[in-house]
C-alpha atoms as a PDB file:
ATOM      1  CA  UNK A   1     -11.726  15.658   1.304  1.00  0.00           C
ATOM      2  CA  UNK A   2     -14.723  14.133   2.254  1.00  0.00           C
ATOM      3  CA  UNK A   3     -16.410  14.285   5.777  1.00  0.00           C
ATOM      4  CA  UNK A   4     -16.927  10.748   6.418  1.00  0.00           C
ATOM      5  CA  UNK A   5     -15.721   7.263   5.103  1.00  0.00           C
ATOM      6  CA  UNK A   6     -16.311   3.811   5.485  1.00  0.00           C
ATOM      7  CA  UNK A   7     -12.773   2.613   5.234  1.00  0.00           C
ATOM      8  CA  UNK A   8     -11.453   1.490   8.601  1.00  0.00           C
ATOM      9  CA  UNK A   9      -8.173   3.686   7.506  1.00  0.00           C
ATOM     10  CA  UNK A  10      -9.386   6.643   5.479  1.00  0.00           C
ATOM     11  CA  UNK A  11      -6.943   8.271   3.358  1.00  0.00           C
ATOM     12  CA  UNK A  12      -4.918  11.900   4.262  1.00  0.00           C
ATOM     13  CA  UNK A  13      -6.017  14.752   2.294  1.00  0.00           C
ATOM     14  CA  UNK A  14      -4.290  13.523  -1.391  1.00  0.00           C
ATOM     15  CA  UNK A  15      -1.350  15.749  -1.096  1.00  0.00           C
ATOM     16  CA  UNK A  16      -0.079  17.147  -4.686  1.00  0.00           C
ATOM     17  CA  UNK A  17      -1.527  14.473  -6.691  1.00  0.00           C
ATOM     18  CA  UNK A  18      -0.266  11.353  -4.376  1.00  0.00           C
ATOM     19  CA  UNK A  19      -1.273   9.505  -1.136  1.00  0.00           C
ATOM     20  CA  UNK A  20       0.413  10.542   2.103  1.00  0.00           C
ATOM     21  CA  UNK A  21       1.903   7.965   4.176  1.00  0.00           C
ATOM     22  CA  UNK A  22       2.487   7.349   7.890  1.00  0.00           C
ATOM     23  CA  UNK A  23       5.143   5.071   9.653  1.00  0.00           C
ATOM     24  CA  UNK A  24       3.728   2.943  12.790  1.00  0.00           C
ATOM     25  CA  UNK A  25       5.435   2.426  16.315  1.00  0.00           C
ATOM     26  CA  UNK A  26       3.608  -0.353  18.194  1.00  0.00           C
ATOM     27  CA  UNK A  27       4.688  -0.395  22.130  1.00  0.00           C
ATOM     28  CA  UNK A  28       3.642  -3.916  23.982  1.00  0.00           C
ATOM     29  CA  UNK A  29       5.403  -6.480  26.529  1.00  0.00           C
ATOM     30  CA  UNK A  30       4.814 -10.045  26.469  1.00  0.00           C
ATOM     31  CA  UNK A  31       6.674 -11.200  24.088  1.00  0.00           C
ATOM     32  CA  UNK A  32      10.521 -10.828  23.551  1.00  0.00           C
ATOM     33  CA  UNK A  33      11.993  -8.795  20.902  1.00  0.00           C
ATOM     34  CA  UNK A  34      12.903 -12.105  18.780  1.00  0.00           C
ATOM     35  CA  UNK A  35       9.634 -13.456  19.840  1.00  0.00           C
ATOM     36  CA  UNK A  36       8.328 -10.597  17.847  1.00  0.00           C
ATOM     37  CA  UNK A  37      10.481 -10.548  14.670  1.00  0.00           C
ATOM     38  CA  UNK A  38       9.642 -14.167  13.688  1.00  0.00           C
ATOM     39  CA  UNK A  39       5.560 -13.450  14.391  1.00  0.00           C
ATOM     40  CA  UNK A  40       6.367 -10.210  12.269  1.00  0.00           C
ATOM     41  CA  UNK A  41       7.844 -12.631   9.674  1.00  0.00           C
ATOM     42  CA  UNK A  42       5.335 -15.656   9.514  1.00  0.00           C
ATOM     43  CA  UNK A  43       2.703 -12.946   9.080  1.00  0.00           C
ATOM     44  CA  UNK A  44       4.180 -10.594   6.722  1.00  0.00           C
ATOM     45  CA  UNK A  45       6.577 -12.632   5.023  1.00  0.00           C
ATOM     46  CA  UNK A  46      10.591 -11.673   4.943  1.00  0.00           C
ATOM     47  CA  UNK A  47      13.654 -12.707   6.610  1.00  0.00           C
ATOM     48  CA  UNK A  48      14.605 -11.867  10.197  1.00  0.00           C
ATOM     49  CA  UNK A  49      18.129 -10.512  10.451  1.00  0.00           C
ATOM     50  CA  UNK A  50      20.166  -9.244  13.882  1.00  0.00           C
ATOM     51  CA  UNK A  51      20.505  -5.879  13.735  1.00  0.00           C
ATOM     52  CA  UNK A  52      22.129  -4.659  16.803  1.00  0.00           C
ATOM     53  CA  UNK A  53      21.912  -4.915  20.216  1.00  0.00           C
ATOM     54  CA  UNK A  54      17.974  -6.469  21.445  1.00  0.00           C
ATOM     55  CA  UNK A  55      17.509  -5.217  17.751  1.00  0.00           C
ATOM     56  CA  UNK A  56      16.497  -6.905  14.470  1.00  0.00           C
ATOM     57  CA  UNK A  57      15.156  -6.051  11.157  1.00  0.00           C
ATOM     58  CA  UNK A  58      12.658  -7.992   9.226  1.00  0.00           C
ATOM     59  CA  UNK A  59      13.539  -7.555   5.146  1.00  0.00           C
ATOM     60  CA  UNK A  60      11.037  -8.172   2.438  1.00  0.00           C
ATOM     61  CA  UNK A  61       7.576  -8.593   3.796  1.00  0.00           C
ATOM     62  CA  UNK A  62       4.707  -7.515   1.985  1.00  0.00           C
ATOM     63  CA  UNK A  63       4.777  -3.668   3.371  1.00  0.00           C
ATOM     64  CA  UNK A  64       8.752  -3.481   3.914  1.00  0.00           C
ATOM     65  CA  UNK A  65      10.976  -3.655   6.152  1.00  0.00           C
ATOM     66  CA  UNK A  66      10.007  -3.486   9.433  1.00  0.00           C
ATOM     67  CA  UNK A  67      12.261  -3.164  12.873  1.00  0.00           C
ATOM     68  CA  UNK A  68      11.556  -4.988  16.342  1.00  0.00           C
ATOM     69  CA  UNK A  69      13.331  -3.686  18.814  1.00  0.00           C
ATOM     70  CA  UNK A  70      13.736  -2.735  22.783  1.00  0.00           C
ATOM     71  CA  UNK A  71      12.580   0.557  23.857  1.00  0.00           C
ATOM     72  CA  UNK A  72      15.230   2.607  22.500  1.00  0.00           C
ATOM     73  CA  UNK A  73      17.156   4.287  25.747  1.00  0.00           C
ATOM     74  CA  UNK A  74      17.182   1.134  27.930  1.00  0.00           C
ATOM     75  CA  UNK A  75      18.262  -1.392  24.519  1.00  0.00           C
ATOM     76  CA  UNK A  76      20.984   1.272  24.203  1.00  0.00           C
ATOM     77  CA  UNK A  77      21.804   1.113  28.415  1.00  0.00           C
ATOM     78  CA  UNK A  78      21.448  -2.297  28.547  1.00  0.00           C
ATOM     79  CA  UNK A  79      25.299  -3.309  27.153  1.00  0.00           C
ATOM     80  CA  UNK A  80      26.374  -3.326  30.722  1.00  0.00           C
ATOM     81  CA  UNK A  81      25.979  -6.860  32.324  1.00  0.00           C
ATOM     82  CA  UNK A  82      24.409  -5.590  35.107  1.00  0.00           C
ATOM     83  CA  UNK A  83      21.772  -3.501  34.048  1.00  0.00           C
ATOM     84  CA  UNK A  84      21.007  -6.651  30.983  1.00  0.00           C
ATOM     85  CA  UNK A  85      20.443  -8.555  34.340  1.00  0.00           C
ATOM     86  CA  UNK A  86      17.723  -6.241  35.454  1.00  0.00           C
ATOM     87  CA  UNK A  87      16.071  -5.334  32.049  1.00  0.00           C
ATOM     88  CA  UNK A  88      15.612  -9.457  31.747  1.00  0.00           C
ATOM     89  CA  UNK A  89      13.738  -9.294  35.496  1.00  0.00           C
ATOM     90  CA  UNK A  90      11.648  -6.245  34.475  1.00  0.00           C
ATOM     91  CA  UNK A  91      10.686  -7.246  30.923  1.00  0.00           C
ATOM     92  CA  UNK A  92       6.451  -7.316  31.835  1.00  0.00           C
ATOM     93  CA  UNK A  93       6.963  -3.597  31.813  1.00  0.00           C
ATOM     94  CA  UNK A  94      10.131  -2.326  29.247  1.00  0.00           C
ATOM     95  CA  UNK A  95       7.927  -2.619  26.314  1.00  0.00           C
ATOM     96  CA  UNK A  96       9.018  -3.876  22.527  1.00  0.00           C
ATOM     97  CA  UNK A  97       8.317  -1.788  19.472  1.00  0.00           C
ATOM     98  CA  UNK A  98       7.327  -2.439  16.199  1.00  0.00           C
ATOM     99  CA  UNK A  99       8.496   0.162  13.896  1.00  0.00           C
ATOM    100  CA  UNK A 100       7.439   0.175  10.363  1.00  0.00           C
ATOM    101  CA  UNK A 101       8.622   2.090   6.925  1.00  0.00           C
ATOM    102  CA  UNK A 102       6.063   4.931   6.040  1.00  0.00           C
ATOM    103  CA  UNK A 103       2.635   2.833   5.020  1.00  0.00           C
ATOM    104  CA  UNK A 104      -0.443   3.989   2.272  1.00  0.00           C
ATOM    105  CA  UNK A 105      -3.820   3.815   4.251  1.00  0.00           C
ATOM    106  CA  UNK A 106      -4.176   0.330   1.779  1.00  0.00           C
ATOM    107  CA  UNK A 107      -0.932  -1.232   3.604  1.00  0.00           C
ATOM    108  CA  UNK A 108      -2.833  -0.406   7.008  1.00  0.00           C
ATOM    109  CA  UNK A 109      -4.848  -3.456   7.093  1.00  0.00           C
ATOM    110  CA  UNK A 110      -1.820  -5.900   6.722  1.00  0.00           C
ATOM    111  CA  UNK A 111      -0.129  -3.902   9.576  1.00  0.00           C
ATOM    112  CA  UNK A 112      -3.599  -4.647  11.066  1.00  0.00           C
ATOM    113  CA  UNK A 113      -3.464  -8.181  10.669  1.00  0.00           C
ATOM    114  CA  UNK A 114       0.128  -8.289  12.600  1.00  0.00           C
ATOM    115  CA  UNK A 115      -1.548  -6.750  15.443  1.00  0.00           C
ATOM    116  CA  UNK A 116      -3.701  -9.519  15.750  1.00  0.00           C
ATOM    117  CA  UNK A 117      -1.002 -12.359  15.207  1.00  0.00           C
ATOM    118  CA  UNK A 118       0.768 -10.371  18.373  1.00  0.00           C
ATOM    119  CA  UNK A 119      -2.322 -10.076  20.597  1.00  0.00           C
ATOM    120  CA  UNK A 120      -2.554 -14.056  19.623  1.00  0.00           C
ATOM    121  CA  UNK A 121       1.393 -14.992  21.200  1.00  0.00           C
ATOM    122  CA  UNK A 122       0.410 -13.152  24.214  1.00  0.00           C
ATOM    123  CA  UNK A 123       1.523  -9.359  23.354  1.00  0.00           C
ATOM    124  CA  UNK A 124       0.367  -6.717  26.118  1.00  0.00           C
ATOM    125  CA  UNK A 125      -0.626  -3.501  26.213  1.00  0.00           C
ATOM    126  CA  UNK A 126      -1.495  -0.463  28.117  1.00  0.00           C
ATOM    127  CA  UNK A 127      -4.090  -1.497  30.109  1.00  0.00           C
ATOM    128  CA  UNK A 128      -3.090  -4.823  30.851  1.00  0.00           C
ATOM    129  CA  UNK A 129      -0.917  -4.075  33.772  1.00  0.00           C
ATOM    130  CA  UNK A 130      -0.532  -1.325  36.532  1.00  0.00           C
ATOM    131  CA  UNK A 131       2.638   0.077  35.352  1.00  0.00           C
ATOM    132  CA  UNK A 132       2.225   0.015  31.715  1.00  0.00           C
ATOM    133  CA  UNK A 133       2.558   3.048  29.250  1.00  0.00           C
ATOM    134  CA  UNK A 134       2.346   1.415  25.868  1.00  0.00           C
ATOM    135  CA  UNK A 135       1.351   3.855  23.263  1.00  0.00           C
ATOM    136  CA  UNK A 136       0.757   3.756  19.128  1.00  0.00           C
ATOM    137  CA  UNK A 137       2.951   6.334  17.964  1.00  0.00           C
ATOM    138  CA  UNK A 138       1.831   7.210  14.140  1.00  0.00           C
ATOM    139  CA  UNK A 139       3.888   9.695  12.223  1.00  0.00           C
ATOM    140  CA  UNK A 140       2.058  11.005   9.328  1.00  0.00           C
ATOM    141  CA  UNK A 141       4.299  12.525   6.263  1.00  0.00           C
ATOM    142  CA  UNK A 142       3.689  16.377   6.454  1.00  0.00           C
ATOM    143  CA  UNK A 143       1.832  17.968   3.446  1.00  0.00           C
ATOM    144  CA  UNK A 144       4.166  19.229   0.709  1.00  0.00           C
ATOM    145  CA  UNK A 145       2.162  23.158   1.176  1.00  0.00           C
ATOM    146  CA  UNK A 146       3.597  24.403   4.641  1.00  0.00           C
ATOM    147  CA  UNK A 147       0.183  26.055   5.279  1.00  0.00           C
ATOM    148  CA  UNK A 148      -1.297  22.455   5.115  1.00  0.00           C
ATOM    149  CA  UNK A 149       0.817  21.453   8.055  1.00  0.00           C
ATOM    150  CA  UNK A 150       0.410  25.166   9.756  1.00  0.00           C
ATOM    151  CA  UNK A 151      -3.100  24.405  10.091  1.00  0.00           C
ATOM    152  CA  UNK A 152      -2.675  20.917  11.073  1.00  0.00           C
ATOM    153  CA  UNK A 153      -0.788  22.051  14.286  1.00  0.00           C
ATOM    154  CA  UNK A 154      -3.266  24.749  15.033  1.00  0.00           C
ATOM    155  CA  UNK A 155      -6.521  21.898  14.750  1.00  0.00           C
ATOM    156  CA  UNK A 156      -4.837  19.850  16.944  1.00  0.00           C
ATOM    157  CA  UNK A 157      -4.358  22.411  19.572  1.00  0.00           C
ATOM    158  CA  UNK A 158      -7.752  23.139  19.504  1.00  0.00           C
ATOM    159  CA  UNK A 159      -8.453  19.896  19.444  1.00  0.00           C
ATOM    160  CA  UNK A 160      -6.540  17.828  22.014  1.00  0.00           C
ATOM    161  CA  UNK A 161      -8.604  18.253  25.072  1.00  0.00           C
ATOM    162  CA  UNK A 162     -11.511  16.652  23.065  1.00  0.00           C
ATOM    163  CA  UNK A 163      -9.500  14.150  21.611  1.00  0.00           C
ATOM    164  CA  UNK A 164      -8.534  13.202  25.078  1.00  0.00           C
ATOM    165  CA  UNK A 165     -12.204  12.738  26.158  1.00  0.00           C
ATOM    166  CA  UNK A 166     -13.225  10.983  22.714  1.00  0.00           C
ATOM    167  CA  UNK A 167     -10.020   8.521  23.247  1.00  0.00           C
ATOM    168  CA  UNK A 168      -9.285   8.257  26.680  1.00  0.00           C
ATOM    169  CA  UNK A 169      -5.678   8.043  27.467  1.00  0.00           C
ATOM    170  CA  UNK A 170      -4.898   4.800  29.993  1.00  0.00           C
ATOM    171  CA  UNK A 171      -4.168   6.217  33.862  1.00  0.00           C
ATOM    172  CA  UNK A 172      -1.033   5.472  33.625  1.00  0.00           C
ATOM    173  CA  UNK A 173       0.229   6.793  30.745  1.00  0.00           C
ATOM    174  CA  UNK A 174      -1.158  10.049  32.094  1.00  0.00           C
ATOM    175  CA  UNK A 175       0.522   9.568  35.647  1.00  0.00           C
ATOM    176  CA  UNK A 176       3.799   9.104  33.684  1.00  0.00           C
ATOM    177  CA  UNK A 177       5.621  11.935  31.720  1.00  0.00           C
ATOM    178  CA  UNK A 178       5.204  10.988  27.858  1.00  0.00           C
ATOM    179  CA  UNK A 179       2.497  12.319  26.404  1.00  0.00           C
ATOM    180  CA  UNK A 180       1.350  15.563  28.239  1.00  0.00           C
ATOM    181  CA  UNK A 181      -0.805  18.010  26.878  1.00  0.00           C
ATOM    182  CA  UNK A 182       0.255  21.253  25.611  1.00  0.00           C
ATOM    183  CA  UNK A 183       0.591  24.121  27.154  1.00  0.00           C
ATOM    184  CA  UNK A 184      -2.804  26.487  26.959  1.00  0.00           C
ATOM    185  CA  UNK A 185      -0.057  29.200  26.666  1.00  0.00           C
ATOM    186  CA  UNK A 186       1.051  27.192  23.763  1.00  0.00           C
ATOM    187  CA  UNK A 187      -2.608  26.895  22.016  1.00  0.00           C
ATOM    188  CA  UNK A 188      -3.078  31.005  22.792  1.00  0.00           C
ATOM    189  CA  UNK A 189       0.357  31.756  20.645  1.00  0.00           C
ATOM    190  CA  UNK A 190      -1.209  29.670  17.616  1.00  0.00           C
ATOM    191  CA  UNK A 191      -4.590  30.924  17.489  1.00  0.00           C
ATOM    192  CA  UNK A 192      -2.980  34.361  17.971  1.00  0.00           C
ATOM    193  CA  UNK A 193      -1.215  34.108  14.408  1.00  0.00           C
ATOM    194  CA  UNK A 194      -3.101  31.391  12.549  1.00  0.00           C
ATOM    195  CA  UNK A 195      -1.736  30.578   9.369  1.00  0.00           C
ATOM    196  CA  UNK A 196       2.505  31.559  10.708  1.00  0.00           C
ATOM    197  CA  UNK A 197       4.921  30.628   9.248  1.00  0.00           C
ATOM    198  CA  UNK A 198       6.660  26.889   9.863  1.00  0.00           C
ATOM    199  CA  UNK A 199       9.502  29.250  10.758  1.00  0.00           C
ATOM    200  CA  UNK A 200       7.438  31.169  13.160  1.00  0.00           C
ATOM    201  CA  UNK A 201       5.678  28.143  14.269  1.00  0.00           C
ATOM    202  CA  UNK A 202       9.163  26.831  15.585  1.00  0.00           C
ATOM    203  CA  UNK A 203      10.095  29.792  17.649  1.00  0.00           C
ATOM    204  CA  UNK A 204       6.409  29.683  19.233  1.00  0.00           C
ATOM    205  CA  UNK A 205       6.734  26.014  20.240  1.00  0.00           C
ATOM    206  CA  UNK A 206      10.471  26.412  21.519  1.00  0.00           C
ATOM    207  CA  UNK A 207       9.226  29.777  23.433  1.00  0.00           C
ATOM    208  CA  UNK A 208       6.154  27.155  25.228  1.00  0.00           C
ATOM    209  CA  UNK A 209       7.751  23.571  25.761  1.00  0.00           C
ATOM    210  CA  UNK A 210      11.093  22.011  25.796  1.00  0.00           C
ATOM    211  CA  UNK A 211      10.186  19.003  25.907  1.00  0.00           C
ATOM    212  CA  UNK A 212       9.428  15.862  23.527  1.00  0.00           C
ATOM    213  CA  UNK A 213       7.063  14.463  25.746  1.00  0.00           C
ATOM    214  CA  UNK A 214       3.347  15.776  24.338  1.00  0.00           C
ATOM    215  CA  UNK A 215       0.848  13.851  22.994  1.00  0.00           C
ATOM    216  CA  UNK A 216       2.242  15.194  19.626  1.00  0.00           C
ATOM    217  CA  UNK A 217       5.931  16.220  19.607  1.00  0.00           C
ATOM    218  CA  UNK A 218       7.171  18.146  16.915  1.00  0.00           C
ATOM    219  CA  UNK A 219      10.443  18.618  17.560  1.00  0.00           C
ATOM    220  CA  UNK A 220      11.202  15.807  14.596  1.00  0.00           C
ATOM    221  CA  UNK A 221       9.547  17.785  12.185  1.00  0.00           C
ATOM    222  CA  UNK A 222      11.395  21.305  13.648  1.00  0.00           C
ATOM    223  CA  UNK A 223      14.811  19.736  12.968  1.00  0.00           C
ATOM    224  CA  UNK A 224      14.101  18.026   9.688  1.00  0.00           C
ATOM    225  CA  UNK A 225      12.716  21.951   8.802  1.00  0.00           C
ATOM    226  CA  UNK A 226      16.249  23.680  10.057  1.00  0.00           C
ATOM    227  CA  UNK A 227      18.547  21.262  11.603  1.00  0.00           C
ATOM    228  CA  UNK A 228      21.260  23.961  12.251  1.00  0.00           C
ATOM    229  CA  UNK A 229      18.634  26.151  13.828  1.00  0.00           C
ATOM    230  CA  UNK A 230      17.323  23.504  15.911  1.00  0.00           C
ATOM    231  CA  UNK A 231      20.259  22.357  17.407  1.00  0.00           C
ATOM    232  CA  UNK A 232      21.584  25.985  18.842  1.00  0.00           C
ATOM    233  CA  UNK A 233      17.682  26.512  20.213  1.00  0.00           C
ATOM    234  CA  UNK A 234      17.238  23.100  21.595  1.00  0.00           C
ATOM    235  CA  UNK A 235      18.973  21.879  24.297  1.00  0.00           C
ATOM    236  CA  UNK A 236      20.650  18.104  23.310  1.00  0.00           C
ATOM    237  CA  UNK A 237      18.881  19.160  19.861  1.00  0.00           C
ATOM    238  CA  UNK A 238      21.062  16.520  18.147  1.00  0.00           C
ATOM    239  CA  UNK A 239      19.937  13.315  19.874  1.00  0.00           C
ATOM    240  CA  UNK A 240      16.333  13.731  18.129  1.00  0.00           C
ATOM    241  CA  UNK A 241      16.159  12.607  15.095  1.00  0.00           C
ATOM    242  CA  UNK A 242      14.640  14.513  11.699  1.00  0.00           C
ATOM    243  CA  UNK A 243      11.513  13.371   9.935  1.00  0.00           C
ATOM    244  CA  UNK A 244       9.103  15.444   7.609  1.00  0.00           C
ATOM    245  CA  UNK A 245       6.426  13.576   9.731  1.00  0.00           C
ATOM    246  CA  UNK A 246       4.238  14.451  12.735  1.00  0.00           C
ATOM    247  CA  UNK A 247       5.104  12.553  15.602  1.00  0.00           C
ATOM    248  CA  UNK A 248       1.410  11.481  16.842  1.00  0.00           C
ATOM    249  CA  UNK A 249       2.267  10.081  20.574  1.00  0.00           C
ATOM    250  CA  UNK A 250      -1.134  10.611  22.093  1.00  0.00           C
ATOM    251  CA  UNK A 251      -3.368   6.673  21.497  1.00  0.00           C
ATOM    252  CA  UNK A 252      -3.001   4.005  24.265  1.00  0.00           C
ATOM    253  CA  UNK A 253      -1.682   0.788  22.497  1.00  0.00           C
ATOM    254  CA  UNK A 254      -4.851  -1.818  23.723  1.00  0.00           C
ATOM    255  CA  UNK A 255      -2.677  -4.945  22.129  1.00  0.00           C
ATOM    256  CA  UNK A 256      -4.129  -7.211  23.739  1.00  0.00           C
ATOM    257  CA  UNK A 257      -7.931  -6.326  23.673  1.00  0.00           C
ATOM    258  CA  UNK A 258      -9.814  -8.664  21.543  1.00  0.00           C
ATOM    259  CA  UNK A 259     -11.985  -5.387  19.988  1.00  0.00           C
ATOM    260  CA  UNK A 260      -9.077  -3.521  19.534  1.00  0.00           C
ATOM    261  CA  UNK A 261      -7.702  -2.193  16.153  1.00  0.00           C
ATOM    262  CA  UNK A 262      -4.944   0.333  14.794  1.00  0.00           C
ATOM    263  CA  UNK A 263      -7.750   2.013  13.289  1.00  0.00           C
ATOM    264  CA  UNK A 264      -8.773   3.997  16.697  1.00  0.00           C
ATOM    265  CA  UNK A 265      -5.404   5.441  16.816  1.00  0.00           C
ATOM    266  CA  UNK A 266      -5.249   6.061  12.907  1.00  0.00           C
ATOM    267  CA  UNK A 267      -9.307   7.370  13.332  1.00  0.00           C
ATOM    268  CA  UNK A 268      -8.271   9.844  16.283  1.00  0.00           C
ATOM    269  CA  UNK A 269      -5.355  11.784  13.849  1.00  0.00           C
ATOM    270  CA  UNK A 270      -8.200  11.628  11.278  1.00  0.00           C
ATOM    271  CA  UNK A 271     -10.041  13.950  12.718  1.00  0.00           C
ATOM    272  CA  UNK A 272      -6.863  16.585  12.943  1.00  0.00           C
ATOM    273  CA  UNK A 273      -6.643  16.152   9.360  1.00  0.00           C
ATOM    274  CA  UNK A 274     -10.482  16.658   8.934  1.00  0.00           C
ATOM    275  CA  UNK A 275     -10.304  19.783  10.818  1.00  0.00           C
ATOM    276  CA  UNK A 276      -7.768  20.810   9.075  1.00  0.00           C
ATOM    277  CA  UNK A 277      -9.107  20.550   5.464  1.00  0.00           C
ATOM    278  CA  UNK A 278     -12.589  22.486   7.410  1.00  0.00           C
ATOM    279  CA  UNK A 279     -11.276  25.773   7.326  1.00  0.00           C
ATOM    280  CA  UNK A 280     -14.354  27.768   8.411  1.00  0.00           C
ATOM    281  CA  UNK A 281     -14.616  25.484  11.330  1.00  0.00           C
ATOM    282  CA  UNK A 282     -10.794  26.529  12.113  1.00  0.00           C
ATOM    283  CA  UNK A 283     -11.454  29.872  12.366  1.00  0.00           C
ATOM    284  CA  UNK A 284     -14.788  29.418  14.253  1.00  0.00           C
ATOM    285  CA  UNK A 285     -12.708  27.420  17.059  1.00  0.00           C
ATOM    286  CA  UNK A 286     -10.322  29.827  17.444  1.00  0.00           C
ATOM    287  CA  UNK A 287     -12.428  32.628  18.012  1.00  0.00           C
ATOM    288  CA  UNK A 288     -14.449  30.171  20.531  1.00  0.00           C
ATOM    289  CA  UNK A 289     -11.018  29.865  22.211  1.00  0.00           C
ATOM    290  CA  UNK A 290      -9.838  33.186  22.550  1.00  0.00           C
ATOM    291  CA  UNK A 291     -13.227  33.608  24.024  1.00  0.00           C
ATOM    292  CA  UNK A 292     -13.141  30.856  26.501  1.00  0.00           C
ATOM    293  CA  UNK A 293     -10.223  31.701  27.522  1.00  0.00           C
ATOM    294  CA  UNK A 294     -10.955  34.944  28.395  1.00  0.00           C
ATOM    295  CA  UNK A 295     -13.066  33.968  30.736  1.00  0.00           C
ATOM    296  CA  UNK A 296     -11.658  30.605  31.896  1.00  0.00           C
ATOM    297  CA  UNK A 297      -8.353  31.702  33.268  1.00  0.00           C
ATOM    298  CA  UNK A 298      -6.482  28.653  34.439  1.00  0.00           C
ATOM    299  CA  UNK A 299      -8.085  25.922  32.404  1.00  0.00           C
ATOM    300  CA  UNK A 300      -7.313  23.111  34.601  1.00  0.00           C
ATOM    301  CA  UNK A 301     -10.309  20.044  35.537  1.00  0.00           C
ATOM    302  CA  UNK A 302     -13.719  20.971  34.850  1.00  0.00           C
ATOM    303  CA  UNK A 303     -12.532  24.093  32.145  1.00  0.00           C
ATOM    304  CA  UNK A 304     -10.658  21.089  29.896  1.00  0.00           C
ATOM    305  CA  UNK A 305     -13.941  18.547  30.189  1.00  0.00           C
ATOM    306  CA  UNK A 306     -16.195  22.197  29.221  1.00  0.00           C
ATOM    307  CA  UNK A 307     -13.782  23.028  26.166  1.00  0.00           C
ATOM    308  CA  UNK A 308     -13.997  19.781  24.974  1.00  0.00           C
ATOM    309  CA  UNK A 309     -18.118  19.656  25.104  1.00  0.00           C
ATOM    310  CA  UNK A 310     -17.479  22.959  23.144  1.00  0.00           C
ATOM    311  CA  UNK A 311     -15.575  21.460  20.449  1.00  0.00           C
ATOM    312  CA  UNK A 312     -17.872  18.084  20.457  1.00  0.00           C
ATOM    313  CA  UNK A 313     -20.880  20.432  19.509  1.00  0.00           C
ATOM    314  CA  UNK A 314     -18.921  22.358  16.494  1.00  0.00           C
ATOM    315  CA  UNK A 315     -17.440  19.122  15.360  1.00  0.00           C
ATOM    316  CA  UNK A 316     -20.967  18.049  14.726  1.00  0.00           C
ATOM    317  CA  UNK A 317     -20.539  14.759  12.747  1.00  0.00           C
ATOM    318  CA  UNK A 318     -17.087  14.765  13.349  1.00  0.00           C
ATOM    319  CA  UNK A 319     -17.591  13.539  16.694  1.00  0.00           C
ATOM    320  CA  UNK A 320     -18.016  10.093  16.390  1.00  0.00           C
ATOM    321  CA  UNK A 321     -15.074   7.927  17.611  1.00  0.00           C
ATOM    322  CA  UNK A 322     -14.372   6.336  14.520  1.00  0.00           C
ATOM    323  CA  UNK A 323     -13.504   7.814  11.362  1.00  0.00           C
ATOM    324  CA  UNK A 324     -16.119   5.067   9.497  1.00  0.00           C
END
């Protein structure tokens, strides 16, 4: 893998001979949900078809079929007359998503160009209102070598405090309970036993969160691993559903902003991947963090911001915000 590129969506490591994909969720309000499918469908091409309740699917554009839909737990509350009464009032802040098939990096810039038809109608995001939390959600295909996705969930441990500085999360999206960073307990038990097992890896994430709501949850990936497993270890383990994908929850959604792309999300899990692939690197920031540690004991405030100056100066050229 090279270290740089000057594609606004540079390709995953090439993963036994073929590209890795990575399916989209775009979070905005201002517009409604069917508002949505037909700007999905004069941009991408297709036919918009109801698919269920505040749901519909968009069939043969040029990158698939993509879903519009209400955000899932209040679409699925929202049968009852009264509460459909209140979701209409609150719309400004339930936000729609826009959930597409698993895309190349070379479908990216079509996906790109929908953004912009949305931010066009009037579609919102995350720091266009007080109480918005509107995130990109990307969920990159795992490697087909375990060990590949081992260390890809050890980098990003190491990582995430930085990646919070380099791509600021929105105030409220931190004030609210979706995408909080992992436990340092959590990052000690990886660093401890680098290169575990996806088996192992499980039973040290179950031991250190229960809880979906991280700036990368991989409680997808755990059940698509061992779905039997998963569902005796997990409480109300059968309401999530499997993917052999990350689920990448951490990048404000900035719809509306006229300088805004989906390549600042994609560019932020870049540089997990790029870490990744730098193994010496790795293993340099894990004995730097077994080292701070010891002698930053809580990290809370001004440890996190000093951690993530540490990991700015090993990333070297890999600190830049963009991936380009």
């Amino acid at each position: 893998m090279t270290h740089r590129s000057n594609l606004p969506f540079p390709p995953f490591p090439v993963d036994a001979g073929s590209e890795r994909r990575c399916g989209v969720e775009i979070e905005f309000s201002g517009l409604t949900e069917l508002d949505a499918a037909k700007i999905v469908a004069r941009t991408l091409g297709g036919e918009v078809v109801e698919s269920g309740h505040r749901t519909y699917d968009i069939r043969n554009t040029a990158i698939g079929t993509l879903k519009v839909e209400l955000d899932t737990a209040l679409r699925k509350a929202s049968a009852r007359p009264l509460i459909e009464m209140g979701l209409d009032l609150a719309r400004r802040v339930v936000p729609v998503e826009v959930i597409t098939p698993p895309l190349t990096p070379k479908e990216m810039p079509l996906l790109d160009s929908l953004r912009e038809a949305l931010r066009k109608e009037g579609a919102q995001g995350s720091r266009d209102g007080l109480f918005f939390g509107f995130g990109v959600h990307l969920n990159p295909e795992i490697p087909s070598d375990p060990l590949d996705s081992s260390r890809l969930i050890l980098a990003y441990g190491l990582i995430e405090d930085w990646l919070r500085a380099t791509y600021p999360v929105d105030t409220t999206r931190r004030w609210m309970p979706f995408v909080t960073p992992w436990p340092h307990s959590l990052v000690d038990a990886l660093v401890s036993v680098p290169d575990a097992s996806l088996d192992d890896l499980f039973s040290i994430y179950s031991d250190h969160t229960e809880t979906r709501n991280h700036g990368l949850d991989l409680m997808p990936l755990f059940r698509h691993l061992d779905p039997d497993r998963f569902d005796v270890v997990v409480a109300g383990g059968e309401s999530v559903s499997a993917r052999p994908a990350f689920h990448f929850r951490l990048p404000d959604c900035r719809i509306d902003e006229a300088g805004w792309s989906l390549a600042e999300p994609w560019a932020c899990w870049w540089q997990v991947e790029r870490l990744a692939q730098r193994t010496e690197l790795l293993w340099t920031l894990c004995d730097d963090w077994q080292a701070f540690r010891y002698a930053t004991r809580p990290m809370r405030g001004e440890a996190r911001d000093a951690w993530a100056d540490q990991v700015a100066l090993r990333m070297g050229d890999g600190g830049q915000k963009s991936a380009a």
